[in-house]
Protein backbone atom coordinates (compact mmCIF):
# COMPACT_ATOMS: atom_id res chain seq x y z
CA UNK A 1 36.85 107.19 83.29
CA UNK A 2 35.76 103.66 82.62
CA UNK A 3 34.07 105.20 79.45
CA UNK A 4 37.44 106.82 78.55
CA UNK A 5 39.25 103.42 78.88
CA UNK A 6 37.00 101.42 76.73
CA UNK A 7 37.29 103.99 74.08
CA UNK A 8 40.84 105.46 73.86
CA UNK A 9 43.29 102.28 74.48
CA UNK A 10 46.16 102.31 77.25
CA UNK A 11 48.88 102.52 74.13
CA UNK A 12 47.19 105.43 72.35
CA UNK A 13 46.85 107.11 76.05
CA UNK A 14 50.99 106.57 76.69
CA UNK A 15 51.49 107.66 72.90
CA UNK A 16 49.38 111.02 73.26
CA UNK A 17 52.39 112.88 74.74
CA UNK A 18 52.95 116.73 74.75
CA UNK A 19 53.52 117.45 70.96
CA UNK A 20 50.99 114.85 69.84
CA UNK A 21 48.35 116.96 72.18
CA UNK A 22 49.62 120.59 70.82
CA UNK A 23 49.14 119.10 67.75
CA UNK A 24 45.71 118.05 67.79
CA UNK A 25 44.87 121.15 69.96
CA UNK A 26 46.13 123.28 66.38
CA UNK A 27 43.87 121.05 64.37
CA UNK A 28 41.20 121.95 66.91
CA UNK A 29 41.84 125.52 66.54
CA UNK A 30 42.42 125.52 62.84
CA UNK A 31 39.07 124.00 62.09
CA UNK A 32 37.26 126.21 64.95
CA UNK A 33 38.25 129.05 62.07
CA UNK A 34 37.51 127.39 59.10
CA UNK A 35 33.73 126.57 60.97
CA UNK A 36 33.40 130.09 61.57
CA UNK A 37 33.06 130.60 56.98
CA UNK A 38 32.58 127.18 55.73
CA UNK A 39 29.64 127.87 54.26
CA UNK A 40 29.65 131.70 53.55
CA UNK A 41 31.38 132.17 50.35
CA UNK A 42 28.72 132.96 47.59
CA UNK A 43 26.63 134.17 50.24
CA UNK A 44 29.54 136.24 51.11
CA UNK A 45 30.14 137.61 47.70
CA UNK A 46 26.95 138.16 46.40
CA UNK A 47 24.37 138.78 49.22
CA UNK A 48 27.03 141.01 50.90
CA UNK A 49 29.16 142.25 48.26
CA UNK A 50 26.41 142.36 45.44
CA UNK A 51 28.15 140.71 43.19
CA UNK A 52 26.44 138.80 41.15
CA UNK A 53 25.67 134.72 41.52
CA UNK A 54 27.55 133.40 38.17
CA UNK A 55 30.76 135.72 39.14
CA UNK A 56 30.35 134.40 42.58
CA UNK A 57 29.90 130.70 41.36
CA UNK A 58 32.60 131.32 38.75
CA UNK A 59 35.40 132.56 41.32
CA UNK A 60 34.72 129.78 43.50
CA UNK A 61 35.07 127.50 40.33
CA UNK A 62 38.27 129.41 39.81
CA UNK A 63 39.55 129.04 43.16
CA UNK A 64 39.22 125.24 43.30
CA UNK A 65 41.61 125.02 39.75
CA UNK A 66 43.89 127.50 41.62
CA UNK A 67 44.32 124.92 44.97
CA UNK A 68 44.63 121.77 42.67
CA UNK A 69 47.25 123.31 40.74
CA UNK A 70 49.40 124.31 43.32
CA UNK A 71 48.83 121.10 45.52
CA UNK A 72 51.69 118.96 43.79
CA UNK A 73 54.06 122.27 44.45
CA UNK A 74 53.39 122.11 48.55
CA UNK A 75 53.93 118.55 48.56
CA UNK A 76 57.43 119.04 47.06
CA UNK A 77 58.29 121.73 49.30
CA UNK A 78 57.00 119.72 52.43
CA UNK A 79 59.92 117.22 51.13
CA UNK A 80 62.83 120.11 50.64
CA UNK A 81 61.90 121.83 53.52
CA UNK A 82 59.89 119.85 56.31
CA UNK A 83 56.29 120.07 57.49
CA UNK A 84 57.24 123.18 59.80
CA UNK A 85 58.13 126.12 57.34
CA UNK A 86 55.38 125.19 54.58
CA UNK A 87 52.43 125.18 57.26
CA UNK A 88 53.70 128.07 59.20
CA UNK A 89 53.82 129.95 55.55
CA UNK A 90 50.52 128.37 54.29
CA UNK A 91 48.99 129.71 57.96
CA UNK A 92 50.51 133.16 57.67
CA UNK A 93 49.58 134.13 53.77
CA UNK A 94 45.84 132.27 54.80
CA UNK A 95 45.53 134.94 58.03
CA UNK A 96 46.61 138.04 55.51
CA UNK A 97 44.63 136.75 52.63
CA UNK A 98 41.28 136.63 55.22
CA UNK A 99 42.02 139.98 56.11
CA UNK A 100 42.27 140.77 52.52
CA UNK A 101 39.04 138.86 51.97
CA UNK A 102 37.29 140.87 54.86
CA UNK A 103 37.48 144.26 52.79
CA UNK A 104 36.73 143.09 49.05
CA UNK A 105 34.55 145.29 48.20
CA UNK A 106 35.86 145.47 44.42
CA UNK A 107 35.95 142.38 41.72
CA UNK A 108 40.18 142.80 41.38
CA UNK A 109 40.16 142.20 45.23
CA UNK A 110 37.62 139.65 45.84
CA UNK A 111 39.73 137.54 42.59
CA UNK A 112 43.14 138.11 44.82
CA UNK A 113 41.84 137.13 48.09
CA UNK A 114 39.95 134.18 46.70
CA UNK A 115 43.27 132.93 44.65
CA UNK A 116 45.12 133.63 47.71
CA UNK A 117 43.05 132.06 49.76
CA UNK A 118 42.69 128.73 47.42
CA UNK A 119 46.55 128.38 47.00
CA UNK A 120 47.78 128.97 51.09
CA UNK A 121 44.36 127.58 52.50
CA UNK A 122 44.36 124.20 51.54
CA UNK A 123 47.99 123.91 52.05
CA UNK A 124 48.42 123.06 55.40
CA UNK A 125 46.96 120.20 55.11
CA UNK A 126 50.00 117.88 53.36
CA UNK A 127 52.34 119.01 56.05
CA UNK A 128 49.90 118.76 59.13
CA UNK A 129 49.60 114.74 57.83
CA UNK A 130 53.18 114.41 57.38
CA UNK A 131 53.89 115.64 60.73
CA UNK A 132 51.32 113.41 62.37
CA UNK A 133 53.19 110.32 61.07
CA UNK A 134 55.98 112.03 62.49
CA UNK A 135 54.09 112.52 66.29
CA UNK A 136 52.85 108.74 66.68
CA UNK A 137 54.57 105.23 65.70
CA UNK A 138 53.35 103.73 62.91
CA UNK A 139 51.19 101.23 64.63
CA UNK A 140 48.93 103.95 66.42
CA UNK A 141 48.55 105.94 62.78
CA UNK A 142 45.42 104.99 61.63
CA UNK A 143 43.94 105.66 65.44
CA UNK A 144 45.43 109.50 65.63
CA UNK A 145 44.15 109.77 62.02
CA UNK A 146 41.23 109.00 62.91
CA UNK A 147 41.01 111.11 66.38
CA UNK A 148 42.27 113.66 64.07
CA UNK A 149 39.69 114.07 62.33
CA UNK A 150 36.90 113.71 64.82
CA UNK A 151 38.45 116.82 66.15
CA UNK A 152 38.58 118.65 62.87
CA UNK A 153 34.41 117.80 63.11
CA UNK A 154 34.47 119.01 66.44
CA UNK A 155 36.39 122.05 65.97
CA UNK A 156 33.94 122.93 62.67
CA UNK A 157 30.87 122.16 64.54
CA UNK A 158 31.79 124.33 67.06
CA UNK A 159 33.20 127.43 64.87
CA UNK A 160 29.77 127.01 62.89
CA UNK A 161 27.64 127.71 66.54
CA UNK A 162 29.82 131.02 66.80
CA UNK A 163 29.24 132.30 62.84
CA UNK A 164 25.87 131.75 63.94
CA UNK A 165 25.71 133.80 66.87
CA UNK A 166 27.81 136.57 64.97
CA UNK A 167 26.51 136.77 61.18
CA UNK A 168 23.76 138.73 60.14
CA UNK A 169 22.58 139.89 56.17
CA UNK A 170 21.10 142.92 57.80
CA UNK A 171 24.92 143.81 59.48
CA UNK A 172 27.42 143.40 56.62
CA UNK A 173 29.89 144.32 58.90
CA UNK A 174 29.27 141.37 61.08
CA UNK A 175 30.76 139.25 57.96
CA UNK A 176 33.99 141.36 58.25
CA UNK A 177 34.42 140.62 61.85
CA UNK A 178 33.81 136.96 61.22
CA UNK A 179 36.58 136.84 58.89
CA UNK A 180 38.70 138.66 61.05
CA UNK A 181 38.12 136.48 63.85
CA UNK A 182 39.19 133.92 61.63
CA UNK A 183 42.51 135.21 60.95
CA UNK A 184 42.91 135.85 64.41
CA UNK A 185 42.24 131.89 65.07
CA UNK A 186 44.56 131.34 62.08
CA UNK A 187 47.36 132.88 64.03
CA UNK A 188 46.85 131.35 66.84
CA UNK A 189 47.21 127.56 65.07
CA UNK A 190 50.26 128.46 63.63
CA UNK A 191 52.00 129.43 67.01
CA UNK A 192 50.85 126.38 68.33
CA UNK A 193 52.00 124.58 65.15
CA UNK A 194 55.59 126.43 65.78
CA UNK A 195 55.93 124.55 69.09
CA UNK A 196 56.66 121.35 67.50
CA UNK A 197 59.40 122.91 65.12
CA UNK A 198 61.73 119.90 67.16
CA UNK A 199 59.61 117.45 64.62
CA UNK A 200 58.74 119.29 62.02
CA UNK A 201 62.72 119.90 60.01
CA UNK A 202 63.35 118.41 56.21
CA UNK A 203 64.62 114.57 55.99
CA UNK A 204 68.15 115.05 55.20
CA UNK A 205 69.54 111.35 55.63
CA UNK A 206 68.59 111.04 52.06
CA UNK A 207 71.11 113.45 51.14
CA UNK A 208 73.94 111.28 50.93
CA UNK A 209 72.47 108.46 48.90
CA UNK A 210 72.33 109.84 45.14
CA UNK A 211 69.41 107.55 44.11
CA UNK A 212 67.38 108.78 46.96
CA UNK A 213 68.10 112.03 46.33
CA UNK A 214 67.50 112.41 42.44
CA UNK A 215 64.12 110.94 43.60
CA UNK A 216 60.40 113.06 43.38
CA UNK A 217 56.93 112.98 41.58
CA UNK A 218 58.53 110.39 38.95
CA UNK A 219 58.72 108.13 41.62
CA UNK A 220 55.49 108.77 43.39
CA UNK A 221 53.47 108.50 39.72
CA UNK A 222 55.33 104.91 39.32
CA UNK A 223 54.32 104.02 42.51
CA UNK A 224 51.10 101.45 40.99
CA UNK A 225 50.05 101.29 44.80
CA UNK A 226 49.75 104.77 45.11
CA UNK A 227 48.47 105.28 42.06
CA UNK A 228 45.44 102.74 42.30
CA UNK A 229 44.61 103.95 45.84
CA UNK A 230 44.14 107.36 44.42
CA UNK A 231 41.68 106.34 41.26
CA UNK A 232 39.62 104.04 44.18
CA UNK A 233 39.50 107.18 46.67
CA UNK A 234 38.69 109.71 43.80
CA UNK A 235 35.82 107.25 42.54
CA UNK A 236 35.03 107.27 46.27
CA UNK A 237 34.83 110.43 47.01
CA UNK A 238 32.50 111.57 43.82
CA UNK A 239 30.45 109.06 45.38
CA UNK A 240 30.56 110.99 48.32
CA UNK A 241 31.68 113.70 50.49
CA UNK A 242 32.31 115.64 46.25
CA UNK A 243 28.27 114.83 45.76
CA UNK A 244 26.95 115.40 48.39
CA UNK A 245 28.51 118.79 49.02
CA UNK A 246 27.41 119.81 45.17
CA UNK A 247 23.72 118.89 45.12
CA UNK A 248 22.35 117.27 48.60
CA UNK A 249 21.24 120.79 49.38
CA UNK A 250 19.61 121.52 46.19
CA UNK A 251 17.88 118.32 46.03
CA UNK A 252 16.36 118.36 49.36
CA UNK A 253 14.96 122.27 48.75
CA UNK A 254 13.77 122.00 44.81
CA UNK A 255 12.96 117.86 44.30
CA UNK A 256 12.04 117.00 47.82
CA UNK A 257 10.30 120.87 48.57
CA UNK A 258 11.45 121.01 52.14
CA UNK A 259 12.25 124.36 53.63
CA UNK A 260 15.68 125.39 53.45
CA UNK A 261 16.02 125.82 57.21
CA UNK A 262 15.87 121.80 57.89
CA UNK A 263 19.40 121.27 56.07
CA UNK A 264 20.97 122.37 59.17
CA UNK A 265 19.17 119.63 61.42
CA UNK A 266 20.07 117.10 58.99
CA UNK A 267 23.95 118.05 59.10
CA UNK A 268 23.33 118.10 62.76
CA UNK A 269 22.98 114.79 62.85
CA UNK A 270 26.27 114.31 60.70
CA UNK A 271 28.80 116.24 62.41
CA UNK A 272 27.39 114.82 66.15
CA UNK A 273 27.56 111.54 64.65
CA UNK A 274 31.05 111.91 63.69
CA UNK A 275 32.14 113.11 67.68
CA UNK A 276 30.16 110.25 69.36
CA UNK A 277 31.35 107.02 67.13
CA UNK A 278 34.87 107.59 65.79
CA UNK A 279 36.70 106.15 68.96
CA UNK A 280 34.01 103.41 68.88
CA UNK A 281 34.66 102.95 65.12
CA UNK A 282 38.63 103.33 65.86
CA UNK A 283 38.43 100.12 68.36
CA UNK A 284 36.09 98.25 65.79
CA UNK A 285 38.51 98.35 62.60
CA UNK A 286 41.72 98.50 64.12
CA UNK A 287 43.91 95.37 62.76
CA UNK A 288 41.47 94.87 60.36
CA UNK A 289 41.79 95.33 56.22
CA UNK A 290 42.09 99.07 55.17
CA UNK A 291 40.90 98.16 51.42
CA UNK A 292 37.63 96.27 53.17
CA UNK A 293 36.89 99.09 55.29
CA UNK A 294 37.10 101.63 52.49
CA UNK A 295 35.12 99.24 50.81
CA UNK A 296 32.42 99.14 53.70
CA UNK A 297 32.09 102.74 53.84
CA UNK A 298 31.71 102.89 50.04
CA UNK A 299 28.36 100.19 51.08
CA UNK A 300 26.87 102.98 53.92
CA UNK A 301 27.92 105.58 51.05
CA UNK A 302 25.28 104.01 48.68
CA UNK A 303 22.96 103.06 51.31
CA UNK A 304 22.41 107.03 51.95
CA UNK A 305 22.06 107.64 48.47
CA UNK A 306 19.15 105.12 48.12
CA UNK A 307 17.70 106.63 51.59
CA UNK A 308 18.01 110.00 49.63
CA UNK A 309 16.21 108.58 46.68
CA UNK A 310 13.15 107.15 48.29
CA UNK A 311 12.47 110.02 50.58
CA UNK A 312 10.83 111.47 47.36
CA UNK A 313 8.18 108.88 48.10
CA UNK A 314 7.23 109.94 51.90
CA UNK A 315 5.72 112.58 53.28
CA UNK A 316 7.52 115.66 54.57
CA UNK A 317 7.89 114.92 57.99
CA UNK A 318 8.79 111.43 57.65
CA UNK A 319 11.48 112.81 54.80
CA UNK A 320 13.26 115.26 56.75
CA UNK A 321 13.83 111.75 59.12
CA UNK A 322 14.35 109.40 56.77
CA UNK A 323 17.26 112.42 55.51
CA UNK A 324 18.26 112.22 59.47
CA UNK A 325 19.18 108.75 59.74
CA UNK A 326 21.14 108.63 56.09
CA UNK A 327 23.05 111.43 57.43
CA UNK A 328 23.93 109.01 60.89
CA UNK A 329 24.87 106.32 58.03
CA UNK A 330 26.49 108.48 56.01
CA UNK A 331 28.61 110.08 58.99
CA UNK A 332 29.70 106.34 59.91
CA UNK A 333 31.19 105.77 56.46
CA UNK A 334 33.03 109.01 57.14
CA UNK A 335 34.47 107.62 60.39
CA UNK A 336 35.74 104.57 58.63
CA UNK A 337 37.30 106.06 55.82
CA UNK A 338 39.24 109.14 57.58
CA UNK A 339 41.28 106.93 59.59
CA UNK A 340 42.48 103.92 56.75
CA UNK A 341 42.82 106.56 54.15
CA UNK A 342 45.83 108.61 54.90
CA UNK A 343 47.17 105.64 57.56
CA UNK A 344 47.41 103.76 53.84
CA UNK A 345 48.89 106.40 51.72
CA UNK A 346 51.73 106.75 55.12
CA UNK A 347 52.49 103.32 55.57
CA UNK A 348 53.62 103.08 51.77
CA UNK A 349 55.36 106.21 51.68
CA UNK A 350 59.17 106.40 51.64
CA UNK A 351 59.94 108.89 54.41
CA UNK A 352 62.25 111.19 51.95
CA UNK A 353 59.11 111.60 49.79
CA UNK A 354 56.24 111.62 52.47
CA UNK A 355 55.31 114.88 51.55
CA UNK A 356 54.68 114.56 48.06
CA UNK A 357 52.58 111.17 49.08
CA UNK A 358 50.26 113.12 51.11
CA UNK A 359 49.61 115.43 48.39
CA UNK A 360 48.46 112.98 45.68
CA UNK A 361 46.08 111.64 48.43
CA UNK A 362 44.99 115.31 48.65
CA UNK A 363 44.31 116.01 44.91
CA UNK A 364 41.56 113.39 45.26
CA UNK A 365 39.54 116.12 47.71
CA UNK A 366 40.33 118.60 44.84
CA UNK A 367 39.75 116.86 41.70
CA UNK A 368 36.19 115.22 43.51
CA UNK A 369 35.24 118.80 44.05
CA UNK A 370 35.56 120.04 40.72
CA UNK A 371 34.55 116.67 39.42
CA UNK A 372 31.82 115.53 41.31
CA UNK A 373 29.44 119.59 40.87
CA UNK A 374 30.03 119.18 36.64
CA UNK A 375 28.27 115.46 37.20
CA UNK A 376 25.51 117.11 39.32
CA UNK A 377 24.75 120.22 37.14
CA UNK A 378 24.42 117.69 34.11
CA UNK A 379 21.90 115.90 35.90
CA UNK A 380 19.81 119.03 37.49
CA UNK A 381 20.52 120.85 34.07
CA UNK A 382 18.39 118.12 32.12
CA UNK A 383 15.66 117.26 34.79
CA UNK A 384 17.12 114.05 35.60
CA UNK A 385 17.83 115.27 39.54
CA UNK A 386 15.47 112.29 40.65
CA UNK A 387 17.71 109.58 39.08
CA UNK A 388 20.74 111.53 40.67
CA UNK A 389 21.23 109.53 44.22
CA UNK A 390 21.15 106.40 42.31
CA UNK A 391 23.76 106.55 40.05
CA UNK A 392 26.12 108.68 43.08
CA UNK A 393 25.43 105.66 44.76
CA UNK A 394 26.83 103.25 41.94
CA UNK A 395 29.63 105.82 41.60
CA UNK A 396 30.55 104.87 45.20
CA UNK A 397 29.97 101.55 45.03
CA UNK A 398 32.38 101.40 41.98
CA UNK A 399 35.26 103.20 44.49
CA UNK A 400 34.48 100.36 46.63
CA UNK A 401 35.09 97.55 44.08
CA UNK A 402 38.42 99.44 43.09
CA UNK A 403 39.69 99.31 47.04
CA UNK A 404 39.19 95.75 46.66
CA UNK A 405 41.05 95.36 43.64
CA UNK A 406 44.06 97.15 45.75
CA UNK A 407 43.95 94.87 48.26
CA UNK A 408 46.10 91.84 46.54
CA UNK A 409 48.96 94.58 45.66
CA UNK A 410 49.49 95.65 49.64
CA UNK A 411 51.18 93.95 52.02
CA UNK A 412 49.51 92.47 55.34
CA UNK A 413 51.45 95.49 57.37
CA UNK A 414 50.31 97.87 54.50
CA UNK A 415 47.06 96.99 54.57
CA UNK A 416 46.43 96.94 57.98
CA UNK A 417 45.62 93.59 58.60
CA UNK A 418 47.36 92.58 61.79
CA UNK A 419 46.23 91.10 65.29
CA UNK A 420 44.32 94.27 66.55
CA UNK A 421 46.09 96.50 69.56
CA UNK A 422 43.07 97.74 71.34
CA UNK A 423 42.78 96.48 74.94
């Protein structure tokens, strides 16, 4: 209990009431389903399906334009209609495209579950940060942010032990109960997300006040702030989580020659990370400068990405734990950025346009995505792959210097620097 105390503050205790715990119990469940097939898509389609690897690699391509496309749409409709209606649509089209998904055994329905599933899976996740900043004052944000999103670890970590206990190449039909067990959980977050339809209604005080409400993406795009925060976190994040995610796999299995099999210890080490110091990391930034702690995490970013480079140099078993402890650094960064990141992009956002806030924030996971693999392949492509970690690295590093840059256009309140609230 004394543990408990030193980690979670009194004030974030007394402002975790009922909704604020339903909600986080949905992102627990959510993310338990999205564990269960993270990683199973090409596999999916072309070790199950037998289609082949570019038409595999080509519809997930495909599927990525499809979500960034539609992402500025969600965030509009998150403003017309409140959180509550878009996520409870986004969860019920997800559950029926995953059934859909379950049963493609042709090309024409593989392409219409994958669009599906690209333009309704991704967008619960405007909403769902929207209607945090509704659940919590302003002053605990950045802490249920960032408890947010140690449980969204958690709750993948945990759906990824099940798909392992359930999936098997030899049993295609295990794959279509996997998905279906992921609609299931899919359900099941979206009745818990209905219990907090008290919260979750359009802004309509706005109404009445015809500058307000002739406002939308015009505004947002002439917000600079917004604006500069997204070019720093898109930087960022092709230094990072967009990188790593395209070609940390492939470079540990063809440049460093380790078996395939040891990229699941490594990522051990990351999501385990991410559970056991993100209250820690919560207590240590709290009242401190958003910009500087983006800026910090950008540092561990670049760190890993040298630790990635000079693995090349050791010998296998010193590698694989050399590739442990950049994974423990990298998982840090990721613990410092989750919680200043969206706490940022809410504190500057006019409630009437919230929504549409928390979608530009999201395009940066999209366009680093789609980004960030292009960089890689050019790299891999031309036999460069061993000068790859080094310039990711000075790609983060260059997200870092842009955070700073923000810094002088935010407020003190905006930017988080206040006298700190943890006991």
């Amino acid at each position: 209990m004394n543990l408990i105390q030193a980690l979670v503050p009194a004030d974030f205790r007394r402002a975790t009431d009922a909704p604020l715990r339903r909600f986080y119990t949905c992102t627990f469940m959510a993310c338990v389903g999205m564990g269960l097939t993270l990683s199973l898509y090409v596999v999916y389609l072309h070790n199950v399906r037998g289609f082949s690897t570019n038409f595999s690699t080509l519809l997930l391509g495909a599927s990525a334009v499809a979500g960034l496309a539609s992402s500025p749409l969600w965030g509009s409709l998150t403003d017309h209609l409140g959180p509550m209606r878009v996520a409870l649509t986004a969860y019920s089209f997800d559950a029926v495209a995953l059934v859909v998904w379950a049963y493609a055994h042709t090309k024409s329905v593989a392409i219409f579950a994958a669009i599906l599933l690209a333009i309704f899976g991704g967008a619960g996740w405007g909403p769902s940060s929207t209607m945090l900043s509704r659940l919590v004052h302003e002053d605990q944000r950045q802490r249920a942010f960032g408890f947010n999103f140690m449980l969204v670890n958690l709750g993948i970590g945990f759906g990824g032990l099940v798909s392992a206990s359930i999936v098997d190449l030899h049993h295609p039909e295990s794959f279509t109960v996997l998905y279906l067990i992921n609609a299931g959980v899919t359900l099941v977050a979206a009745g818990l997300f209905w219990t907090l339809r008290a919260h979750g209604g359009p802004i309509t005080e706005h109404h009445e006040d015809p500058v307000k409400s002739a406002e939308g993406w015009r505004e947002v795009i002439h917000d600079r702030r917004l604006v500069q925060f997204v070019l720093a976190s898109l930087v960022l994040m092709i230094g990072g989580y967009g990188s790593q995610e395209a070609g940390f796999s492939l470079f540990v299995v063809n440049n460093l020659k380790l078996p395939v099999h040891v990229i699941g210890i490594i990522f051990f080490f990351n999501t385990s990370t991410i559970v056991l110091a993100q209250l820690w990391v919560l207590n240590k930034i709290d009242g401190r400068s958003r910009t500087r702690v983006m800026a910090t995490a950008a540092g561990l970013w670049c760190i890993f990405w040298i630790i990635l480079d000079v693995t090349l140099t050791l010998p296998a078993v010193l590698a694989v734990a050399s590739l442990c402890v950049a994974m423990v650094v990298f998982a840090i960064g990721e613990t410092m950025l989750s919680p200043v990141g969206p706490a940022l992009v809410n504190e500057i956002a006019p409630e009437h346009l919230r929504g549409r806030y928390n979608a530009a924030q999201g395009l940066t996971w999209g366009l680093s995505g789609s980004i960030a693999p292009a960089i890689t392949a050019l790299y891999f492509d031309n036999h460069l792959g061993n000068w790859w970690p080094l310039s990711t690295g000075l790609t983060a590093l260059c997200g870092g210097m842009l955070m700073l840059n923000l810094r002088r256009h935010l407020s003190d309140s905006e930017d988080g620097r206040r006298v700190a609230t943890s006991a």
